[in-house]
C-alpha atoms as a PDB file:
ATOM      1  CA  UNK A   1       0.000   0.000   0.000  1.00  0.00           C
ATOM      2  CA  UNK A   2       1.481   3.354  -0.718  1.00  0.00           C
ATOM      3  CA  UNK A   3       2.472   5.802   1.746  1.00  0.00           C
ATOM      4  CA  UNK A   4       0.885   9.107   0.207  1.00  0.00           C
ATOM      5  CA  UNK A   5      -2.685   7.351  -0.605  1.00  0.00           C
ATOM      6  CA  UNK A   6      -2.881   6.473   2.616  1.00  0.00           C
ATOM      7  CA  UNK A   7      -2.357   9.923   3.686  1.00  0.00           C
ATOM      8  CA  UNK A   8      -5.191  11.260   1.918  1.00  0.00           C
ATOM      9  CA  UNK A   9      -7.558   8.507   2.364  1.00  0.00           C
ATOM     10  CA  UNK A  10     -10.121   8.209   4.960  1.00  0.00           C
ATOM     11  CA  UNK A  11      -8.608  10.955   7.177  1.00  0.00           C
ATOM     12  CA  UNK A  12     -11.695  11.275   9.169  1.00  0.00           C
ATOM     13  CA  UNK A  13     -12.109   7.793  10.360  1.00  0.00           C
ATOM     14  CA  UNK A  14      -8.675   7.735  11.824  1.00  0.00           C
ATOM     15  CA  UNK A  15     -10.842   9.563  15.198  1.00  0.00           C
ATOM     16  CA  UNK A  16     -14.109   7.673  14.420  1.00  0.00           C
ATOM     17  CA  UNK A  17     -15.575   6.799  17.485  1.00  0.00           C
ATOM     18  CA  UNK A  18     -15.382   3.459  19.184  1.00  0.00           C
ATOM     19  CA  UNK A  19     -19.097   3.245  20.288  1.00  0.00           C
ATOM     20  CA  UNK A  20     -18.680  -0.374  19.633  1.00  0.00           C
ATOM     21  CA  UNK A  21     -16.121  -0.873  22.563  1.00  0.00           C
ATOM     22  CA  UNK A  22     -17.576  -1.808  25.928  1.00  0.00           C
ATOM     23  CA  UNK A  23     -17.427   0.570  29.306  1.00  0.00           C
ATOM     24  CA  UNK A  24     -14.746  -0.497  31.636  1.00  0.00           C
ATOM     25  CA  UNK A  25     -15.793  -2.194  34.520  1.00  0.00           C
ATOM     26  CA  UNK A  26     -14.337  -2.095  38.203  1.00  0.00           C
ATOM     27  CA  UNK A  27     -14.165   1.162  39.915  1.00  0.00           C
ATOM     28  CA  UNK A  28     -10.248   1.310  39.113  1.00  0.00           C
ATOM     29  CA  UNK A  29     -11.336   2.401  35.220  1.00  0.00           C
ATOM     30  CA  UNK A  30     -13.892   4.978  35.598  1.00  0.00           C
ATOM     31  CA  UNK A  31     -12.939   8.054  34.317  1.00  0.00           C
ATOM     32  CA  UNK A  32     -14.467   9.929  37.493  1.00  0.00           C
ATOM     33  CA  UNK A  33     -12.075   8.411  39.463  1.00  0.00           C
ATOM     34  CA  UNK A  34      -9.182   7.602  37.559  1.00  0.00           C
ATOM     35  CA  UNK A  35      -5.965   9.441  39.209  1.00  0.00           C
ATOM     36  CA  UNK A  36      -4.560  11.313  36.316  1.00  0.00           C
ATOM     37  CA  UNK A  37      -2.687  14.419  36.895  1.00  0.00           C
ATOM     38  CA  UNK A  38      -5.431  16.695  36.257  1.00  0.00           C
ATOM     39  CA  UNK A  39      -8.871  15.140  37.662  1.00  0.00           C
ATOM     40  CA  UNK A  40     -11.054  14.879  34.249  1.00  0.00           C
ATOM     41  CA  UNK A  41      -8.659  15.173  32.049  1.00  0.00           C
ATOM     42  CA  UNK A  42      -6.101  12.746  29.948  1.00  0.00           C
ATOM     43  CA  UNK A  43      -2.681  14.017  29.557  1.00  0.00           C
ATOM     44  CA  UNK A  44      -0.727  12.265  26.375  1.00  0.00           C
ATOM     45  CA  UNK A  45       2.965  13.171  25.580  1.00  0.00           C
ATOM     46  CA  UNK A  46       4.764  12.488  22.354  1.00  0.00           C
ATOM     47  CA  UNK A  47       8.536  13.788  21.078  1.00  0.00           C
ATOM     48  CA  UNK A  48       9.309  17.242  19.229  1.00  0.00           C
ATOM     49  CA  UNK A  49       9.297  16.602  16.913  1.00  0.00           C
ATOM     50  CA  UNK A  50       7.114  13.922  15.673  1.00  0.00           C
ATOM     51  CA  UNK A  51       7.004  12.000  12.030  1.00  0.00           C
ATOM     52  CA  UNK A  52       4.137  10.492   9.493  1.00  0.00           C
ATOM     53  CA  UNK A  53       2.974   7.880   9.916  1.00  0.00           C
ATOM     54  CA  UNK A  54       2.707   8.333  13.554  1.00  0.00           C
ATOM     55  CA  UNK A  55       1.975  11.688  13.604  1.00  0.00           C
ATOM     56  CA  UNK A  56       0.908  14.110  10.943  1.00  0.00           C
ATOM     57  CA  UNK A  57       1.904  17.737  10.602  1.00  0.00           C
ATOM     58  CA  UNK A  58       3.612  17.338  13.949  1.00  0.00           C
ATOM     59  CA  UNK A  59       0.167  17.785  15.211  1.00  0.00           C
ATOM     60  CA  UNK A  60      -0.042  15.247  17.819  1.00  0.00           C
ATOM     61  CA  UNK A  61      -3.941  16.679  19.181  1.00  0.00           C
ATOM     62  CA  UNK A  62      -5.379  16.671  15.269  1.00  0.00           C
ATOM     63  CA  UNK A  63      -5.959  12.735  15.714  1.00  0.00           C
ATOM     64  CA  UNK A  64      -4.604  12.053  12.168  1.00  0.00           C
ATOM     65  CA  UNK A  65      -1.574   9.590  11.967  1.00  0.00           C
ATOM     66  CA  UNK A  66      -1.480   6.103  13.600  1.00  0.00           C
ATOM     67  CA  UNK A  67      -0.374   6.853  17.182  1.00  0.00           C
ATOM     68  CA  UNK A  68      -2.650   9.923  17.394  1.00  0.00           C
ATOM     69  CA  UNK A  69      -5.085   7.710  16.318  1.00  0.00           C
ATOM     70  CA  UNK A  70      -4.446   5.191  18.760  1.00  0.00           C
ATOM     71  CA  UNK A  71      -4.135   7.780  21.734  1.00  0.00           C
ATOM     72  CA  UNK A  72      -8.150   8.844  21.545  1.00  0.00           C
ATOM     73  CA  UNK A  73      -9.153   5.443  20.822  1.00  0.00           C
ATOM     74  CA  UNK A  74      -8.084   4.234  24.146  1.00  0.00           C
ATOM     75  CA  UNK A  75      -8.693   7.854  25.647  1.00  0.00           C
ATOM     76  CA  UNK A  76     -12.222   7.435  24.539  1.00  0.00           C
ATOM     77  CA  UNK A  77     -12.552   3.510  25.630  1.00  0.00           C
ATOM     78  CA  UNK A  78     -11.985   5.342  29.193  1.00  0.00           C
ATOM     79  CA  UNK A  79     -14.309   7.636  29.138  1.00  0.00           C
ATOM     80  CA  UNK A  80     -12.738  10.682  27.923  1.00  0.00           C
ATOM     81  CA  UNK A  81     -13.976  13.204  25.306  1.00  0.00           C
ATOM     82  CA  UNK A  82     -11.648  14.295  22.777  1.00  0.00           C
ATOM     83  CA  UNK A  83     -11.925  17.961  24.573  1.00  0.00           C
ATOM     84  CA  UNK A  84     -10.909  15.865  27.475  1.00  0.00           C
ATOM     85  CA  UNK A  85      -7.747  14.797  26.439  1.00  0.00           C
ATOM     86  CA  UNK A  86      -4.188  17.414  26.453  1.00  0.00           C
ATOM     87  CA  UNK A  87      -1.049  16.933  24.629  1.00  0.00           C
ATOM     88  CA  UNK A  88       2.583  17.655  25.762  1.00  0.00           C
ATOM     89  CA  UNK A  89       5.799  17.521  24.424  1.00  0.00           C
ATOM     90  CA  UNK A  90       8.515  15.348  25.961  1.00  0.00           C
ATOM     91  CA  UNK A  91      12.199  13.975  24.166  1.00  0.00           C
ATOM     92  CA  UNK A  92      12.311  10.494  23.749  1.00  0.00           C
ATOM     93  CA  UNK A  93      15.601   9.682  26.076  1.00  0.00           C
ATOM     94  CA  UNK A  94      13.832  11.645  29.412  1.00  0.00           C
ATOM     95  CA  UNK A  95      10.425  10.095  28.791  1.00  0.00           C
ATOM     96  CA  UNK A  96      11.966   6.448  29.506  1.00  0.00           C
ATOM     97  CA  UNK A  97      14.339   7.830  32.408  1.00  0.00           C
ATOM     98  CA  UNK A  98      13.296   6.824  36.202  1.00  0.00           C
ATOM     99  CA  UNK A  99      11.293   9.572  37.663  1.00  0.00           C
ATOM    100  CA  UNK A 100       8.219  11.215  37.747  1.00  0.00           C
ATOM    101  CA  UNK A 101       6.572  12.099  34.623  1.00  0.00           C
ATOM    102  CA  UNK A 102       4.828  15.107  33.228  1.00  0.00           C
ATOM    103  CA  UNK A 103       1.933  13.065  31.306  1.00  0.00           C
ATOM    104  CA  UNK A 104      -0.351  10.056  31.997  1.00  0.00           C
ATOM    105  CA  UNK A 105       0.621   8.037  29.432  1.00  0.00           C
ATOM    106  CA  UNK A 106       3.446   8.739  25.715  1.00  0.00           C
ATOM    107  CA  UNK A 107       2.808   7.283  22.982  1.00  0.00           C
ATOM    108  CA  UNK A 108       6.560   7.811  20.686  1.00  0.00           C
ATOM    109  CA  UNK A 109       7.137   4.049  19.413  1.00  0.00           C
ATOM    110  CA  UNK A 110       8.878   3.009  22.230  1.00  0.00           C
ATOM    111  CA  UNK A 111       9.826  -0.551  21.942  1.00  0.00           C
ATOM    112  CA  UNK A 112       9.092  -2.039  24.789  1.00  0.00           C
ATOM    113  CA  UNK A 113      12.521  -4.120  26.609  1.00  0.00           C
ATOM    114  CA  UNK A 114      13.075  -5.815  29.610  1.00  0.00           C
ATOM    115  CA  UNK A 115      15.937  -2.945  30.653  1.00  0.00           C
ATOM    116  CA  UNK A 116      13.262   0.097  29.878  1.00  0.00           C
ATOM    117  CA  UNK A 117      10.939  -1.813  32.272  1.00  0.00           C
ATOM    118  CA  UNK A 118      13.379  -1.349  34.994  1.00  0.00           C
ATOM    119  CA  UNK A 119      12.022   2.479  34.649  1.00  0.00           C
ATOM    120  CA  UNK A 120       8.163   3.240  33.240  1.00  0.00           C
ATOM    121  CA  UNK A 121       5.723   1.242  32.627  1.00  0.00           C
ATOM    122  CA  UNK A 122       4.505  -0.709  29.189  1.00  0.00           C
ATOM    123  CA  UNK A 123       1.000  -0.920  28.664  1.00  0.00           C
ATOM    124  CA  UNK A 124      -0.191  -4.049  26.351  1.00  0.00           C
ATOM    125  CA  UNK A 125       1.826  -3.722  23.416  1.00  0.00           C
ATOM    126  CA  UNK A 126      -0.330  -1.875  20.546  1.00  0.00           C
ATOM    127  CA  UNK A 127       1.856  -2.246  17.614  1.00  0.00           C
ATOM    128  CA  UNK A 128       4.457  -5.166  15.943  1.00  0.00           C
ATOM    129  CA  UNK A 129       6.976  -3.647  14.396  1.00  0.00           C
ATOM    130  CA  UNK A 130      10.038  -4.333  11.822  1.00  0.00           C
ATOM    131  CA  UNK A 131      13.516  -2.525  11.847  1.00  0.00           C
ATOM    132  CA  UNK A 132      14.245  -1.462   8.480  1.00  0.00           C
ATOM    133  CA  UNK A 133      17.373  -0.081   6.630  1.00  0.00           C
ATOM    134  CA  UNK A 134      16.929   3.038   3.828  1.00  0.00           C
ATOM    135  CA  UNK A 135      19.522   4.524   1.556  1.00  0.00           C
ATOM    136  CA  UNK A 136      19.873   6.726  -1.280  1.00  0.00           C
ATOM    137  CA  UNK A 137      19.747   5.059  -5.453  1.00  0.00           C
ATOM    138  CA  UNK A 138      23.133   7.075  -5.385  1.00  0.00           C
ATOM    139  CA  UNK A 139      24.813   5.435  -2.444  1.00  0.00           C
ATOM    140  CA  UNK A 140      26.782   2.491  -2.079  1.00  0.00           C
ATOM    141  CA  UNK A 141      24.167   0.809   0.133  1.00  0.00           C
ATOM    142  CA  UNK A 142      21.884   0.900  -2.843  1.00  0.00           C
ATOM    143  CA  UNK A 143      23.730  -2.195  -4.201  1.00  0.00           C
ATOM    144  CA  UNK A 144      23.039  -4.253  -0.783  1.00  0.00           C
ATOM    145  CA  UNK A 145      20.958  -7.674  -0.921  1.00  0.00           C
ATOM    146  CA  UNK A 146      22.664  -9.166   2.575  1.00  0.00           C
ATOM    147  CA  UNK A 147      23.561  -8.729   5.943  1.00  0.00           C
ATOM    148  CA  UNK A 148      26.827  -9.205   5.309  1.00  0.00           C
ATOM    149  CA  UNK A 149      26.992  -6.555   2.394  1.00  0.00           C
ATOM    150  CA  UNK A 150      25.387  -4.186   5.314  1.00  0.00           C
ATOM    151  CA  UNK A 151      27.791  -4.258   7.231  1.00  0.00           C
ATOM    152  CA  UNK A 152      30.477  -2.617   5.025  1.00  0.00           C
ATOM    153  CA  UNK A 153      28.255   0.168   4.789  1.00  0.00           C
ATOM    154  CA  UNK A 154      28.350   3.669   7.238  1.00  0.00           C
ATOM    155  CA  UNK A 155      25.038   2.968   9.205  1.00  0.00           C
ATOM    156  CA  UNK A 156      23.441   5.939  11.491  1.00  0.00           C
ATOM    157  CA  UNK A 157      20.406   5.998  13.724  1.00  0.00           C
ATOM    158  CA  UNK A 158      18.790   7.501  16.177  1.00  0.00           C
ATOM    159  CA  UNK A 159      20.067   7.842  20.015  1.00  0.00           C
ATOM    160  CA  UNK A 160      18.648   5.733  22.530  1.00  0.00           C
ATOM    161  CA  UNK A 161      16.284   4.060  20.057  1.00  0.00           C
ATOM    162  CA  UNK A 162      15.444   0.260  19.145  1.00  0.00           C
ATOM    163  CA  UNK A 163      17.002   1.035  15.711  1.00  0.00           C
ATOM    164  CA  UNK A 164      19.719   1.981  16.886  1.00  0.00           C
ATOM    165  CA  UNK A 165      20.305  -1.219  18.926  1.00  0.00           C
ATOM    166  CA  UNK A 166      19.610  -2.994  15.869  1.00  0.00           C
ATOM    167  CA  UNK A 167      22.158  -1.509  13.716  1.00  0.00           C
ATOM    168  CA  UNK A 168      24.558  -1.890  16.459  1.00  0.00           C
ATOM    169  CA  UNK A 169      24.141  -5.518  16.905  1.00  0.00           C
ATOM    170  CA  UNK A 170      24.778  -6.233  12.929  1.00  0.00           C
ATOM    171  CA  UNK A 171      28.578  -5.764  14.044  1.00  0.00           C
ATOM    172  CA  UNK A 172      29.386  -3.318  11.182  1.00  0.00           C
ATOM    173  CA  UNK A 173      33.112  -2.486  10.137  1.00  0.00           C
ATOM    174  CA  UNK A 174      32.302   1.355  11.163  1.00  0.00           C
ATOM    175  CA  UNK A 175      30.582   2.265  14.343  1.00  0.00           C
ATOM    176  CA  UNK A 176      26.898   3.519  13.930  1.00  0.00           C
ATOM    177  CA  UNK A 177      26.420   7.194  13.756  1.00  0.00           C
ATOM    178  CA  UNK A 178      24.135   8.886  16.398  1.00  0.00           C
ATOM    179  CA  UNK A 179      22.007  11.367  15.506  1.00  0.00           C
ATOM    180  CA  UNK A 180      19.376  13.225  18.432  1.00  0.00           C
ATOM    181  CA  UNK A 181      16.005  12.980  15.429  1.00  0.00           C
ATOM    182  CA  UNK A 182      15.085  11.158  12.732  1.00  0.00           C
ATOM    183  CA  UNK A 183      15.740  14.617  10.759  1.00  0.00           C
ATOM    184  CA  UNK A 184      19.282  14.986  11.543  1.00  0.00           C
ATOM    185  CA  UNK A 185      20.127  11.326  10.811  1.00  0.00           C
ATOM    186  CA  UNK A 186      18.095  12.066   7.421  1.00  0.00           C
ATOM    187  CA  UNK A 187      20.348  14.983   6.682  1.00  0.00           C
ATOM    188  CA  UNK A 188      23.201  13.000   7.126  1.00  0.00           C
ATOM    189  CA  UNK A 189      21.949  10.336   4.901  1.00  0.00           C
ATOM    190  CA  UNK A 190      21.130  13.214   2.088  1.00  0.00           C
ATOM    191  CA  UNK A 191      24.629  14.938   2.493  1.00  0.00           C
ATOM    192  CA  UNK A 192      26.488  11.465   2.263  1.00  0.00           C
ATOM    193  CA  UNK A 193      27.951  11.387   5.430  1.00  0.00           C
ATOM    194  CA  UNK A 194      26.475   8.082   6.273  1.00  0.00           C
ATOM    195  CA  UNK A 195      25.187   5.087   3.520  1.00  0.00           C
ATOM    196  CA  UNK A 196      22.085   3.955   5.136  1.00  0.00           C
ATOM    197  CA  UNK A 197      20.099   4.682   7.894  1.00  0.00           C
ATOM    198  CA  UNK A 198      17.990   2.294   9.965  1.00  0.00           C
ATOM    199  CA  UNK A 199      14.129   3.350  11.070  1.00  0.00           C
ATOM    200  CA  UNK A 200      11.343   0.972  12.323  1.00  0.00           C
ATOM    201  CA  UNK A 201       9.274  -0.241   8.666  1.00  0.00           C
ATOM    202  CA  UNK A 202       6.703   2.484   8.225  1.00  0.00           C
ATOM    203  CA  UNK A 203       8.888   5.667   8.836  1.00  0.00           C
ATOM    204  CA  UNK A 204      11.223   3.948   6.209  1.00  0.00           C
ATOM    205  CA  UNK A 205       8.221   3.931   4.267  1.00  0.00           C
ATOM    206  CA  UNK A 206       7.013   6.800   4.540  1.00  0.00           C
ATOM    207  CA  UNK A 207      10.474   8.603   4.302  1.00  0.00           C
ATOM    208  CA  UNK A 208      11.429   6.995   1.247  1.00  0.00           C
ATOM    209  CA  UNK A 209       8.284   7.696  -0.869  1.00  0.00           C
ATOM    210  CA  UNK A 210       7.798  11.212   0.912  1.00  0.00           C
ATOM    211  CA  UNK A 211      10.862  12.859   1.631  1.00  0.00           C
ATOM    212  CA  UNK A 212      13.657  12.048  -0.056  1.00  0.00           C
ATOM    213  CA  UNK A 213      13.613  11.895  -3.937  1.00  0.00           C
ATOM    214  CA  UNK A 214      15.843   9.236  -4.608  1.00  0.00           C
ATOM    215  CA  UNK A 215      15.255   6.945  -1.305  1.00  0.00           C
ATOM    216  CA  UNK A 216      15.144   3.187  -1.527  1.00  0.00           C
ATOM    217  CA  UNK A 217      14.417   0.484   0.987  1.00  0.00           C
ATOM    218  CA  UNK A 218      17.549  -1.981   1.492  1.00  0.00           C
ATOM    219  CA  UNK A 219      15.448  -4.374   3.227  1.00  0.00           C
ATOM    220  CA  UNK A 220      14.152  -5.472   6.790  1.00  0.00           C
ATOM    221  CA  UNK A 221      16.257  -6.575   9.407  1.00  0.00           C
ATOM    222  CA  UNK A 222      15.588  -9.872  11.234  1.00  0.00           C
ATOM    223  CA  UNK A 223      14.254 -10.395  14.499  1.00  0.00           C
ATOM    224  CA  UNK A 224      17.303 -11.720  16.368  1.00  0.00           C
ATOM    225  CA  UNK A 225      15.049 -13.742  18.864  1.00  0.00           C
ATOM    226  CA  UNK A 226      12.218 -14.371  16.683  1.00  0.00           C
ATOM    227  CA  UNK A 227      10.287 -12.902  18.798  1.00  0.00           C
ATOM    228  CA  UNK A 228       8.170  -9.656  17.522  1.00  0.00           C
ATOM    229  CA  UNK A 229       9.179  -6.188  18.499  1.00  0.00           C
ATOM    230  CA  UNK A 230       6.257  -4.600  19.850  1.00  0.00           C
ATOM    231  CA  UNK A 231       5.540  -1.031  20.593  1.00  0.00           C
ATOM    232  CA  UNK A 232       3.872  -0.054  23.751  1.00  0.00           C
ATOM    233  CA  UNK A 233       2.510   3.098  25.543  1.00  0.00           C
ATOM    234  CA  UNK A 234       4.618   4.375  28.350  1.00  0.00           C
ATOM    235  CA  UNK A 235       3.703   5.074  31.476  1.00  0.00           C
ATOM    236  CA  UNK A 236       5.235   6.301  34.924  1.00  0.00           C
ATOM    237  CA  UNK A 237       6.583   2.939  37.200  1.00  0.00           C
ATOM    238  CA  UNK A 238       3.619   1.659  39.077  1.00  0.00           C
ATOM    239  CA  UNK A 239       1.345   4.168  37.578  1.00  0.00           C
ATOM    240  CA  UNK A 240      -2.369   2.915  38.814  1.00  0.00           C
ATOM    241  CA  UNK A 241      -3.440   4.144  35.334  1.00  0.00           C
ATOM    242  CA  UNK A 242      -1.058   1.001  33.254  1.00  0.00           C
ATOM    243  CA  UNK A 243      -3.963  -1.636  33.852  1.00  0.00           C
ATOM    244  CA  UNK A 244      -6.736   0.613  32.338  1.00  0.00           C
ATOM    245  CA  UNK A 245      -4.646   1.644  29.601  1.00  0.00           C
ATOM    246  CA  UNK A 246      -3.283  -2.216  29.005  1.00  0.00           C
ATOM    247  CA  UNK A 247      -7.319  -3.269  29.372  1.00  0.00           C
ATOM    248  CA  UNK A 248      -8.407  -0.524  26.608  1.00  0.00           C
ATOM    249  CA  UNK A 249      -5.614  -1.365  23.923  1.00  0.00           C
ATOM    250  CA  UNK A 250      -6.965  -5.141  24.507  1.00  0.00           C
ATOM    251  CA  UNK A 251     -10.071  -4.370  24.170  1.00  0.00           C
ATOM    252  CA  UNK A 252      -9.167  -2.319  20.735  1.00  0.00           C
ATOM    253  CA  UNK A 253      -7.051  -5.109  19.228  1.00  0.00           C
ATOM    254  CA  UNK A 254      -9.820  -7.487  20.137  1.00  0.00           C
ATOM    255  CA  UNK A 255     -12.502  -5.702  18.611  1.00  0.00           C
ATOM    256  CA  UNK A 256     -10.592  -5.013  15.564  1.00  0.00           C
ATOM    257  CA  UNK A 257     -10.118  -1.064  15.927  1.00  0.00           C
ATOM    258  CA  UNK A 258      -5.692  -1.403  16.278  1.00  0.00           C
ATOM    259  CA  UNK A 259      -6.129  -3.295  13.098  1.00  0.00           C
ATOM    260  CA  UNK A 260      -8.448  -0.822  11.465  1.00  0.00           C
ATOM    261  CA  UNK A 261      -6.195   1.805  11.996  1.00  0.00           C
ATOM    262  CA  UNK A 262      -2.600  -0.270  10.912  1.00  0.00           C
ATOM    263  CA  UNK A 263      -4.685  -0.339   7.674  1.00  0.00           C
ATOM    264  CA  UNK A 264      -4.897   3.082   7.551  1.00  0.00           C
ATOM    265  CA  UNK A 265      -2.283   4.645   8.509  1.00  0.00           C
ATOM    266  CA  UNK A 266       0.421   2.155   8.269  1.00  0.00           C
ATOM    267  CA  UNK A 267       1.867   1.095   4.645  1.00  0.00           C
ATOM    268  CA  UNK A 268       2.871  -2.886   4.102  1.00  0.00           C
ATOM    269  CA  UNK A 269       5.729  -4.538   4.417  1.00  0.00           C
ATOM    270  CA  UNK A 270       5.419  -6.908   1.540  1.00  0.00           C
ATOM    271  CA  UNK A 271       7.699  -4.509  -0.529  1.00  0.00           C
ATOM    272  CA  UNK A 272      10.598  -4.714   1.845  1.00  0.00           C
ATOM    273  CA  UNK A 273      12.313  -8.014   2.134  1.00  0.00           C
ATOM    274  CA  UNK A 274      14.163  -9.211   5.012  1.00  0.00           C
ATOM    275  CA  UNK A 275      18.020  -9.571   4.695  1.00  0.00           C
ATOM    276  CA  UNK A 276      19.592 -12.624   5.510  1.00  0.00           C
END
């Protein structure tokens, strides 16, 4: 599926409500008492800046864009109007550090691993996800068909990111290159000082059909473990809120919504093939 249809296709069902979900149950879930940190209200944080798909227009309240999407669905299973629900902005690194946080609940695709668990909270993973590798027709990664041709190659990544673990672990000939946002590590793909640049699946996607003119998927990278890497909405260590939360993105994959909105907003992976 390509990137920029689904960007102008059914933009309007991406907050279409989930009247079809059932109320919580238990005390512990109803809005009226729910301990957020304003009494009424839902407080979501994502990064500055944030990227389609997840996000469009770095407009994280406009509810277009899969984890915007995502964030009223299980803001309304709770209870909460969309006037009801506030958006803040908080990096990526500080909203997995141990302490108390600004926001009920951050939805930036953080992986979820046992060694972030140590500091926030996961709710029920919401999203599987592939790392992926991008480069430029022009570069020398454009040739690439193995793992083993990857690692010749000048990778880069985002800090403190799954991706970035990912391109660490293929044990390339050059370290990885660190970059603070996916924009910087894009600008260093575009001005050649790094070949390739691992993102998770759809952000290769979409950043290879929408931003850069000449961008081509290498491939996906394997799953070390075989085990899926799943995405997850962060939360503050023991918040009281991370079994609601967990219950409503059940409740959303079970009745179909999470996959409604993968459709949507998220492109396939058929196109990219996993290097070996």
């Amino acid at each position: 599926m390509r990137m920029t249809a689904l960007l102008g296709a059914l933009v309007l069902t991406a907050c279409a409500p989930v009247a079809e979900q059932p109320t919580p149950t238990g005390p512990s879930c109803v809005k009226a008492t729910l301990p957020t940190l304003t009494p009424g209200t839902f407080t979501f944080a994502t990064d500055e800046p944030v990227y389609q798909p997840w996000y469009q227009d770095n407009d994280p309240s406009n509810g277009r864009g899969f984890e915007s999407a995502v964030a009223y669905a299980v803001a309304e299973y709770l209870g909460y109007d969309r006037g009801d629900v506030v958006w803040t902005r908080v990096p990526f690194n500080a909203a997995i550090q141990p302490g108390r946080k600004t926001f009920d609940a951050n939805l930036t695709e953080f992986s979820i691993t046992e060694e972030r668990r140590q500091a926030v909270d996961f709710s029920a993973p919401y999203y599987d996800v592939a790392q992926a590798v991008i480069t430029l027709s022009s570069s020398p990664a454009a040739e690439v068909t193995t793992l083993e041709g990857l690692r010749a190659v000048k990778l880069g990544a985002q800090v403190g990111t799954t991706s970035y673990a990912a391109a660490a672990a293929l044990g390339a000939e050059q370290d990885v290159a660190v970059y603070n946002t996916n924009d910087d590590a894009k600008a260093a793909l575009t001005s050649g000082q790094i070949d390739a640049l691992v993102l998770d699946l759809p952000t290769a996607f979409y950043m290879t059909s929408a931003e850069l003119t000449d961008g081509k998927i290498v491939g996906q990278l394997p799953r070390g473990n075989g085990k899926p890497e799943q995405f997850g909405i962060v939360l503050d260590k023991g918040s009281p809120l991370t079994q609601c939360v967990s219950s409503a993105v059940e409740a959303l994959r079970a009745n179909g919504i999470l996959a409604r909105l993968e459709q949507e907003w998220l492109a396939s992976s058929t196109t990219a093939p996993e290097l070996r």
